[in-house]
N, C-alpha and C. Protein backbone atom coordinates (compact mmCIF):
# COMPACT_ATOMS: atom_id res chain seq x y z
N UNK A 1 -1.73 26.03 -2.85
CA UNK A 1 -2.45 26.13 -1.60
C UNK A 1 -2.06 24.96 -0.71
N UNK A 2 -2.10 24.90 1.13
CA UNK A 2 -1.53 23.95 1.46
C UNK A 2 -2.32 24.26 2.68
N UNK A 3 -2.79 23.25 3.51
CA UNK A 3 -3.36 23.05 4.03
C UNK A 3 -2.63 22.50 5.60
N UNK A 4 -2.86 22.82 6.49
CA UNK A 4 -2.50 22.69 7.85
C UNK A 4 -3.36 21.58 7.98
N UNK A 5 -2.83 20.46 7.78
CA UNK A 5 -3.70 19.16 8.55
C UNK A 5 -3.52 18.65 10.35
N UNK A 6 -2.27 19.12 10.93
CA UNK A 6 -1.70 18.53 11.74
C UNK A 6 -0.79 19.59 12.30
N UNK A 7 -0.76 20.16 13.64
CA UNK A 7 -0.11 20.57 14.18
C UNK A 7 0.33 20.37 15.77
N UNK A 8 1.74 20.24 16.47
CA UNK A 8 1.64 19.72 17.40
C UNK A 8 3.24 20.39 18.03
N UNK A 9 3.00 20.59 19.37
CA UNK A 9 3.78 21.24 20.33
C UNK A 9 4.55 20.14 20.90
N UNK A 10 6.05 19.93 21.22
CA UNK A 10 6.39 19.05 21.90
C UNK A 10 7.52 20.58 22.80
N UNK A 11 7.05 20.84 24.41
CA UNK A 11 7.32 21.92 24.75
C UNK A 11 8.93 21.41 25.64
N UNK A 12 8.72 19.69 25.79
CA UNK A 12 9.81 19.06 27.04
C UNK A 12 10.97 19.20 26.14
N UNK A 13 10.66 19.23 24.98
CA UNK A 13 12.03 19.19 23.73
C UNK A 13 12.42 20.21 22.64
N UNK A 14 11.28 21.73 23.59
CA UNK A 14 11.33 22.94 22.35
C UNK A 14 11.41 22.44 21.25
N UNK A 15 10.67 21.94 20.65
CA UNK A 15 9.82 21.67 19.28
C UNK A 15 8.73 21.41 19.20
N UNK A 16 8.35 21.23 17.89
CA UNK A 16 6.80 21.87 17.50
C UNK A 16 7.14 20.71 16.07
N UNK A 17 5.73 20.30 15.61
CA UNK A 17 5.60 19.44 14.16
C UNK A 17 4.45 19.74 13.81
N UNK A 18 4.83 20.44 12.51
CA UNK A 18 3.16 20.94 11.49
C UNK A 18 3.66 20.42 10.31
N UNK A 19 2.81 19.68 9.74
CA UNK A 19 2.53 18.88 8.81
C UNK A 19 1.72 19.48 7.66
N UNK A 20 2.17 20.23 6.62
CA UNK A 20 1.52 20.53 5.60
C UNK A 20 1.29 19.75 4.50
N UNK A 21 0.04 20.14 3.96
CA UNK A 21 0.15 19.32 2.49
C UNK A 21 -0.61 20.18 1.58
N UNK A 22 -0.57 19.54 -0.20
CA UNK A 22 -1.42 20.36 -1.10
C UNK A 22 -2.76 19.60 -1.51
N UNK A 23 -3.02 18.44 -0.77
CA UNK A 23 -4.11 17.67 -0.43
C UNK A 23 -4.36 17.32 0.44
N UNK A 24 -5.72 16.87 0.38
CA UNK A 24 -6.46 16.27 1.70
C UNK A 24 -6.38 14.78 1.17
N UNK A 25 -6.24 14.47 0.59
CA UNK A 25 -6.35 12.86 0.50
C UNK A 25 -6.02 12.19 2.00
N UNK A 26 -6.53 11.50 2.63
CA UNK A 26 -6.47 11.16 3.87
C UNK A 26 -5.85 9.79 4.22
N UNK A 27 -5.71 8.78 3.28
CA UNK A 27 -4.83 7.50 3.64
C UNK A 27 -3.12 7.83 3.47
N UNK A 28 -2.76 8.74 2.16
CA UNK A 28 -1.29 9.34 2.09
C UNK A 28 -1.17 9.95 3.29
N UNK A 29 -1.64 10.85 3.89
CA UNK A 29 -1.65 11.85 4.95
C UNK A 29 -1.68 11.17 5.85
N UNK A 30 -2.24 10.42 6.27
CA UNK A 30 -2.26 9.60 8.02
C UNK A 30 -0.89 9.02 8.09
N UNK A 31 -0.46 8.15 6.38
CA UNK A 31 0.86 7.33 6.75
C UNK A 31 2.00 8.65 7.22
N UNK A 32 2.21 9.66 6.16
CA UNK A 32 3.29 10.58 7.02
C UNK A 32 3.09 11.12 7.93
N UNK A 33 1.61 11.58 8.47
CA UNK A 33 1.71 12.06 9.99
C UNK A 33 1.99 11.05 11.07
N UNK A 34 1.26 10.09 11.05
CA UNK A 34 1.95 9.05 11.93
C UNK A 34 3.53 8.81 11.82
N UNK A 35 4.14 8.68 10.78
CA UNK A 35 5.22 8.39 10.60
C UNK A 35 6.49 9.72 11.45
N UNK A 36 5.93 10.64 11.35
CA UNK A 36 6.46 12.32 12.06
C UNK A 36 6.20 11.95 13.48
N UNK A 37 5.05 11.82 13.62
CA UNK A 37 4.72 12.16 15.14
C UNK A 37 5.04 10.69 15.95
N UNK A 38 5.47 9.50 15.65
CA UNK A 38 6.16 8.41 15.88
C UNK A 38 7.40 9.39 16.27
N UNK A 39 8.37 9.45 15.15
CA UNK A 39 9.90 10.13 14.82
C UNK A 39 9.84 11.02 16.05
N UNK A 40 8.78 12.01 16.25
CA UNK A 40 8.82 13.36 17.41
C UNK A 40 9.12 12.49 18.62
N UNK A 41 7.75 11.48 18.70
CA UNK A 41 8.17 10.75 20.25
C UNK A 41 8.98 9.72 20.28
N UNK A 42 9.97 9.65 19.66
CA UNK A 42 11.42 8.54 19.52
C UNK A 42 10.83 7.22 19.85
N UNK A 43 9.42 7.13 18.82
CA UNK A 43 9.28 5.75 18.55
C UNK A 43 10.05 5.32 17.32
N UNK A 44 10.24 3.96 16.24
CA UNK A 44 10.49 3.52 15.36
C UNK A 44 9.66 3.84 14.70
N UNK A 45 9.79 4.74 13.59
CA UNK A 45 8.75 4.73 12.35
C UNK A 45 8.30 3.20 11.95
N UNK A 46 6.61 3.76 11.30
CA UNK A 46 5.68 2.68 10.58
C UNK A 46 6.85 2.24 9.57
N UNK A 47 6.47 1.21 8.88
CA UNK A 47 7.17 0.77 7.51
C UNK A 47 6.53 1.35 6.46
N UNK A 48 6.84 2.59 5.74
CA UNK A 48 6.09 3.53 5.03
C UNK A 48 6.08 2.44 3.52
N UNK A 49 5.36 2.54 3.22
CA UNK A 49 4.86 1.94 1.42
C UNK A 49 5.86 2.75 0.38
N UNK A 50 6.66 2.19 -0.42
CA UNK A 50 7.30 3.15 -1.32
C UNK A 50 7.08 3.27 -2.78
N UNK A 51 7.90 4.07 -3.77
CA UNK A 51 7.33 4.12 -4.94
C UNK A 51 7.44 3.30 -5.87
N UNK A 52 6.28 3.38 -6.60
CA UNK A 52 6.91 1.74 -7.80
C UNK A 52 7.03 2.52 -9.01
N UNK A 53 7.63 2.07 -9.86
CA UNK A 53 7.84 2.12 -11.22
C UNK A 53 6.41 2.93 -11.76
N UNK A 54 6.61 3.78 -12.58
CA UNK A 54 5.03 4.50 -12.85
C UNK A 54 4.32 3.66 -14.22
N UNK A 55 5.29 3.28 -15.01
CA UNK A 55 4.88 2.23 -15.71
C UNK A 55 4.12 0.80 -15.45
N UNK A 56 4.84 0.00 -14.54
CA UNK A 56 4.37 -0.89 -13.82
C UNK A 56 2.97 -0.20 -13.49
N UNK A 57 3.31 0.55 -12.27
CA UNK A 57 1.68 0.50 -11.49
C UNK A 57 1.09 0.65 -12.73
N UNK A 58 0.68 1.33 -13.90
CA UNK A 58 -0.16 1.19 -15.04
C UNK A 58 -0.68 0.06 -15.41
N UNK A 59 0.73 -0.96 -15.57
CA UNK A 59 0.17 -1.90 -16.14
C UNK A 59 -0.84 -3.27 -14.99
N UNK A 60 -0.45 -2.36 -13.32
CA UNK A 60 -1.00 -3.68 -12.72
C UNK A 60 -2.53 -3.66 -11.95
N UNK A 61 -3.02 -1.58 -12.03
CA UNK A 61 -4.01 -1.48 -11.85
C UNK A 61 -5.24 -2.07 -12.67
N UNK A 62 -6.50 -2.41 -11.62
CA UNK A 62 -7.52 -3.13 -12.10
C UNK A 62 -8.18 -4.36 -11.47
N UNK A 63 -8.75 -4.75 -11.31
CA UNK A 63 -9.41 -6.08 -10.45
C UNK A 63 -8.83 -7.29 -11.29
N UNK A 64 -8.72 -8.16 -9.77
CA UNK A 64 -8.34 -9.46 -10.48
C UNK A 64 -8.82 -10.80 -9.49
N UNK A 65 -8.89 -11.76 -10.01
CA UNK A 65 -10.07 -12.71 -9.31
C UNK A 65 -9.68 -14.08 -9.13
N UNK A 66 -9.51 -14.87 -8.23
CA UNK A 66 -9.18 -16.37 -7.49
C UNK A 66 -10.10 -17.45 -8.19
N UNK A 67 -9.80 -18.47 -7.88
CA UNK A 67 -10.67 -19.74 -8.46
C UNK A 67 -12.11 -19.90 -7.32
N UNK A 68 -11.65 -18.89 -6.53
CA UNK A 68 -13.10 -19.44 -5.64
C UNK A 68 -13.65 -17.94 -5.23
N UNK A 69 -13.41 -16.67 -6.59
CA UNK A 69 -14.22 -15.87 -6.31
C UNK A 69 -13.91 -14.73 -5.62
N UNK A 70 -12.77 -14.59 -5.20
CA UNK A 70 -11.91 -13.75 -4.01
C UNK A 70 -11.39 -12.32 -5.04
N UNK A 71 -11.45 -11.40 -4.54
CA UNK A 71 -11.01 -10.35 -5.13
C UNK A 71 -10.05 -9.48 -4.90
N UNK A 72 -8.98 -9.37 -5.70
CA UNK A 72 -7.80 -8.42 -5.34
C UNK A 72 -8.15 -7.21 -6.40
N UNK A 73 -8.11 -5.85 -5.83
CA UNK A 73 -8.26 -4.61 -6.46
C UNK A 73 -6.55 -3.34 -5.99
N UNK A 74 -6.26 -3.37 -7.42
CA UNK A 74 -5.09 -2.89 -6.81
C UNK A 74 -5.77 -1.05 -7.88
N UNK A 75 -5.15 -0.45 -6.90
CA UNK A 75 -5.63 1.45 -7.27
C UNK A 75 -4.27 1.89 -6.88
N UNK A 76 -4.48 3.51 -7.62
CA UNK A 76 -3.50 4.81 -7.08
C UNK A 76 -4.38 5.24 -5.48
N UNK A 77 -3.45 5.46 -4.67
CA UNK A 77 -3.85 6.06 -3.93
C UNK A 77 -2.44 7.06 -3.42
N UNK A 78 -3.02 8.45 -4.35
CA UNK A 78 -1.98 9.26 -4.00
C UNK A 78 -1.20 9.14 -4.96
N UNK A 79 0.42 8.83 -4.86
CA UNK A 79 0.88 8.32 -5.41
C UNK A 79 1.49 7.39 -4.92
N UNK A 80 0.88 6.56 -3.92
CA UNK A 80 0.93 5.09 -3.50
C UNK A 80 -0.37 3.87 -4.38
N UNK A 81 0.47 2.48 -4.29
CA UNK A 81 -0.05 2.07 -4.83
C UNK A 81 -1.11 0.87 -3.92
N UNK A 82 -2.08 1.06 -3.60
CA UNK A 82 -3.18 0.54 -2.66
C UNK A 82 -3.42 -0.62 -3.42
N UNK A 83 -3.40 -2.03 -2.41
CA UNK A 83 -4.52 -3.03 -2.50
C UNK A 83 -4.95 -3.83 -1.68
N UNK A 84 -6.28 -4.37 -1.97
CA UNK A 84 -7.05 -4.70 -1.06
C UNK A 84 -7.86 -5.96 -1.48
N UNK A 85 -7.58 -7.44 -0.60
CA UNK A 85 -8.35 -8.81 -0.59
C UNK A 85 -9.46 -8.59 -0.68
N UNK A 86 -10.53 -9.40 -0.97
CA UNK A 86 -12.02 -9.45 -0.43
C UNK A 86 -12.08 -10.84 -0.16
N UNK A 87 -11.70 -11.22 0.88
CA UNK A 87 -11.81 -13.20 0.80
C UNK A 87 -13.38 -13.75 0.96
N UNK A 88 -14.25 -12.91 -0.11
CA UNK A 88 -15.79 -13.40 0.64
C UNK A 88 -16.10 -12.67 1.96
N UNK A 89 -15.66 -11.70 2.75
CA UNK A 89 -16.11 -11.79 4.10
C UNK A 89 -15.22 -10.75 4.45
N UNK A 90 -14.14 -11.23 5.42
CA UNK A 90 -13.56 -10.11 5.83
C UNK A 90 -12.54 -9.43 5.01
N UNK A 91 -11.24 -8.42 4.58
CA UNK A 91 -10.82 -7.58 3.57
C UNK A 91 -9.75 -7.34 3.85
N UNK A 92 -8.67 -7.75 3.41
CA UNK A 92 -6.96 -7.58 3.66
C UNK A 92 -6.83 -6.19 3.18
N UNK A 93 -6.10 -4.72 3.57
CA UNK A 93 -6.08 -3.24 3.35
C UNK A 93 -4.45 -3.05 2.98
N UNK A 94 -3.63 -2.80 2.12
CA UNK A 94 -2.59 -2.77 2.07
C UNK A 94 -2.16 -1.99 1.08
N UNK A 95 -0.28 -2.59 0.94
CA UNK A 95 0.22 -1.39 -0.12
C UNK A 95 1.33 -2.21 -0.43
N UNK A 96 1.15 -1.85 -2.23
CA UNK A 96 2.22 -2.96 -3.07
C UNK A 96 3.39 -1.96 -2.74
N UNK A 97 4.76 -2.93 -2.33
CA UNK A 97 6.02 -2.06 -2.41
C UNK A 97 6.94 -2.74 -3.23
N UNK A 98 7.64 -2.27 -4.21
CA UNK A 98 8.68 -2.50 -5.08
C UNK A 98 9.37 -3.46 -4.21
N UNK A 99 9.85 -4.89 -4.95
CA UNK A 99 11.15 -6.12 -4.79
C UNK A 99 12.17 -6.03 -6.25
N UNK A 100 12.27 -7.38 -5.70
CA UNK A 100 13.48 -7.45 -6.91
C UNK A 100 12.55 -8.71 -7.65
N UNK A 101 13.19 -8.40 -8.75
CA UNK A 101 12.93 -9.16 -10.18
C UNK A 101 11.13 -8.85 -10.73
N UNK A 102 10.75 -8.07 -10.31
CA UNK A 102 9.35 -7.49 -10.78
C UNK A 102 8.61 -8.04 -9.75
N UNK A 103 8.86 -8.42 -8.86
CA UNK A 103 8.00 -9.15 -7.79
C UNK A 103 7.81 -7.90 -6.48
N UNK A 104 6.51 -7.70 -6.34
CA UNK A 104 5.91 -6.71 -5.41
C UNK A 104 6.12 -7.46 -3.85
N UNK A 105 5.94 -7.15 -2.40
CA UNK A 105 5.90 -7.10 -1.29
C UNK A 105 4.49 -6.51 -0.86
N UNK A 106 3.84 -7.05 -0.61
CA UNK A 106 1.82 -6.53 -0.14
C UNK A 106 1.91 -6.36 1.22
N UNK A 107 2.40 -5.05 2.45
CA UNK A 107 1.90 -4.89 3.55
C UNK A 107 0.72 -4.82 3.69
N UNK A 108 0.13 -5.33 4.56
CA UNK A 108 -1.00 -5.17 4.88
C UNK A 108 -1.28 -3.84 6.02
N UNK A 109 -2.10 -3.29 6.28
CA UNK A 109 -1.92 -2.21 7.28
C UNK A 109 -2.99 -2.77 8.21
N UNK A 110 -1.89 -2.83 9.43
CA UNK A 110 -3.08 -3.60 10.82
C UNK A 110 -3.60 -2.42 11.69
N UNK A 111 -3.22 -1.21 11.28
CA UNK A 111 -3.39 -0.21 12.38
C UNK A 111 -3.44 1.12 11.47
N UNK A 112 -4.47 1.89 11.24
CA UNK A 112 -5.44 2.83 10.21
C UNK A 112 -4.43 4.21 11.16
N UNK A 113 -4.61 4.45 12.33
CA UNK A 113 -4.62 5.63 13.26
C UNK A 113 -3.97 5.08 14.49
N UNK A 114 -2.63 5.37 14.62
CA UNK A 114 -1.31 5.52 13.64
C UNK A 114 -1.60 4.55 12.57
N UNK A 115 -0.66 4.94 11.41
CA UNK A 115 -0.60 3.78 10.38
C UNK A 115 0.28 2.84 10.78
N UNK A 116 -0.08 1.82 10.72
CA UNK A 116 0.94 0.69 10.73
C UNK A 116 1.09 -0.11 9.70
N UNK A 117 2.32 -0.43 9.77
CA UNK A 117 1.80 -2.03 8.27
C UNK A 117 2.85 -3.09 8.75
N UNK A 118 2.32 -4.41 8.17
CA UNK A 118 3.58 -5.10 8.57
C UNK A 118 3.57 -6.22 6.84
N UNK A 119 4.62 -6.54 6.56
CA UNK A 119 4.67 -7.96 5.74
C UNK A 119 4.02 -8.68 5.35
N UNK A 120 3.39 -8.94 5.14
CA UNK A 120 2.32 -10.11 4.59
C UNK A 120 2.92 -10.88 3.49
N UNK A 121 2.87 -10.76 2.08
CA UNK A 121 3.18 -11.20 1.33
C UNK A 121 4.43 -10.95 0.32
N UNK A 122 4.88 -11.66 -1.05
CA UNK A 122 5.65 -11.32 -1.78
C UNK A 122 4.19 -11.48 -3.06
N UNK A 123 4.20 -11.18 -3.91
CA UNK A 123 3.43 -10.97 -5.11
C UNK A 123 3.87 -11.06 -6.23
N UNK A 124 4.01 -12.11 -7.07
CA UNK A 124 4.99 -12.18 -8.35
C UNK A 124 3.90 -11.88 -9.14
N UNK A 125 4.33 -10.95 -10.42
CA UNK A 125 3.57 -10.46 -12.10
C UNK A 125 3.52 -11.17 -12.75
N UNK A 126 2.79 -11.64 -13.13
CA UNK A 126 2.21 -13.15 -14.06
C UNK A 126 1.71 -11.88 -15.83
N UNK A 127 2.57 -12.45 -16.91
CA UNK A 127 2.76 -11.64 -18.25
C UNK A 127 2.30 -12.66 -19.19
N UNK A 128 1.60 -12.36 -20.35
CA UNK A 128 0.91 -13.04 -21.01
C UNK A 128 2.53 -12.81 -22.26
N UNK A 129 2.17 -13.28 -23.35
CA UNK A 129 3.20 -13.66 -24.75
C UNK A 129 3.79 -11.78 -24.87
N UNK A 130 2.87 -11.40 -25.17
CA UNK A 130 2.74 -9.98 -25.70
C UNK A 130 3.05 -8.54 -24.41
N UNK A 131 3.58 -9.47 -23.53
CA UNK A 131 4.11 -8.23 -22.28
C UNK A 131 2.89 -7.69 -21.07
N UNK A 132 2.16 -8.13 -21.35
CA UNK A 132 0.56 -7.48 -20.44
C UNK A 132 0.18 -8.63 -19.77
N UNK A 133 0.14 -7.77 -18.19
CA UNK A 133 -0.03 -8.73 -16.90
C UNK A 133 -1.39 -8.80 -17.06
N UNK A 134 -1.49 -10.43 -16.72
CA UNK A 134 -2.51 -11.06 -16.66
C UNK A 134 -3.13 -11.82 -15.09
N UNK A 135 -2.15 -11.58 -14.39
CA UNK A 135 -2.61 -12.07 -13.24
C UNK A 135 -1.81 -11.89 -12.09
N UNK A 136 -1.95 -11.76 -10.74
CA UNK A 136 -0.93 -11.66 -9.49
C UNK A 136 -0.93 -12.65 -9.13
N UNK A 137 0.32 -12.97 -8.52
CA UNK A 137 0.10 -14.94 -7.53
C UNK A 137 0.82 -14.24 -6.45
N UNK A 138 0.16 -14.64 -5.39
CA UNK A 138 1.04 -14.55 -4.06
C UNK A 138 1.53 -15.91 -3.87
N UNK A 139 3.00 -15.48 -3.95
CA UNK A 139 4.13 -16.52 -4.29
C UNK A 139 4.72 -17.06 -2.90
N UNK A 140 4.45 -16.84 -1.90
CA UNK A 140 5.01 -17.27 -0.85
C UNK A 140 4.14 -18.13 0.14
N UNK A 141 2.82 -18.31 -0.25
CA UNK A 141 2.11 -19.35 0.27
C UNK A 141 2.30 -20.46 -0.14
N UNK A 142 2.06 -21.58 0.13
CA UNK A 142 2.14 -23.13 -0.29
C UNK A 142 0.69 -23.35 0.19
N UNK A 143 -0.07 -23.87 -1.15
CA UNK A 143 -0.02 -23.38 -2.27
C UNK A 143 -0.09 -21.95 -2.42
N UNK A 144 0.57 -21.57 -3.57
CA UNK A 144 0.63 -20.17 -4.00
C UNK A 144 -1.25 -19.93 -4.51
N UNK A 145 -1.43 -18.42 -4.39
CA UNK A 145 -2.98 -18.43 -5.04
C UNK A 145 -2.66 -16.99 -5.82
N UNK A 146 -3.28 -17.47 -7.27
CA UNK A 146 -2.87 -16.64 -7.96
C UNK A 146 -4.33 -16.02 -8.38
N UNK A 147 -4.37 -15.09 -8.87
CA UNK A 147 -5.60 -13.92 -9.12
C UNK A 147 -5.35 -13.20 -10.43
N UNK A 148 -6.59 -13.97 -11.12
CA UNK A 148 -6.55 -13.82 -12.78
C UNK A 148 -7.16 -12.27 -13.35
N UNK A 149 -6.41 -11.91 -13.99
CA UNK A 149 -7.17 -10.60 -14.18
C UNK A 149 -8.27 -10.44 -14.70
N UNK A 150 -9.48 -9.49 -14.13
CA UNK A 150 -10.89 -9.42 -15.02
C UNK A 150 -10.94 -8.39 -15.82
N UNK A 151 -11.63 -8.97 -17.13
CA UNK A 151 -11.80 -8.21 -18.60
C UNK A 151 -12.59 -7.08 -18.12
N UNK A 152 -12.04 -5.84 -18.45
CA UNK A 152 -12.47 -4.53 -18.13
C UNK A 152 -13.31 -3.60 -19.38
């Protein structure tokens, strides 16, 4: 079953963009419709979030926590991999994208409707003796702040 989320006439350029899907999930869906209807009006596509390792994301979903209390929650969303700050107060919204050497890239998304995202961070996997991540550090701050994983 597929669902007509999005349909749209562009008549100056005889074309037309309908956007189907087999879900409603609504954060996957906004990034490719924005990303289409950008492309239709010969803007530069958003910087779309890409896929990670299906193993990895396993091992990196779950809450994880700062020395002063701050919360990083990384989820599936879709089959993107969503996460999101809590610095006490206001809430960083983003999406881990595959680097090199096991080290993630965290856009943040500044703009919901269109999607936007831009750069924010690099995110290195912090592995205990026995292979199982124990913590994220965002590696490109000075100081770096790393986020210990909580016992689930």
């Amino acid at each position: 079953m597929f669902f007509c989320q999005r349909a749209r006439l562009d008549p100056k350029n005889d074309g037309g963009l309908f956007i189907l899907a087999n879900s409603d999930e609504s954060s996957p869906f906004e990034l490719v419709k924005s990303a289409c209807e950008e492309t239709l009006a010969g803007e530069a596509t958003a910087s779309l979030p890409k896929l990670i390792d299906a193993k990895l994301v396993d091992e990196l979903l779950g809450t994880y926590r700062d020395s002063r209390g701050r919360t990083l929650t990384v989820r599936r969303e879709g089959a993107l991999v969503a996460a999101s700050i809590d610095w006490n107060g206001p809430k960083t919204v983003g999406y881990l994208n595959p680097s090199k050497n096991e080290k993630l890239s965290y856009d943040s998304m500044i703009s919901p409707k269109p999607a936007r995202f831009k750069r924010m961070n690099i995110i290195s996997v912090t592995r205990d003796g026995a292979g199982k991540v124990t913590g994220l550090t965002i590696s490109d701050l000075d100081p770096s702040l790393t986020f210990d994983r909580v016992a689930q």
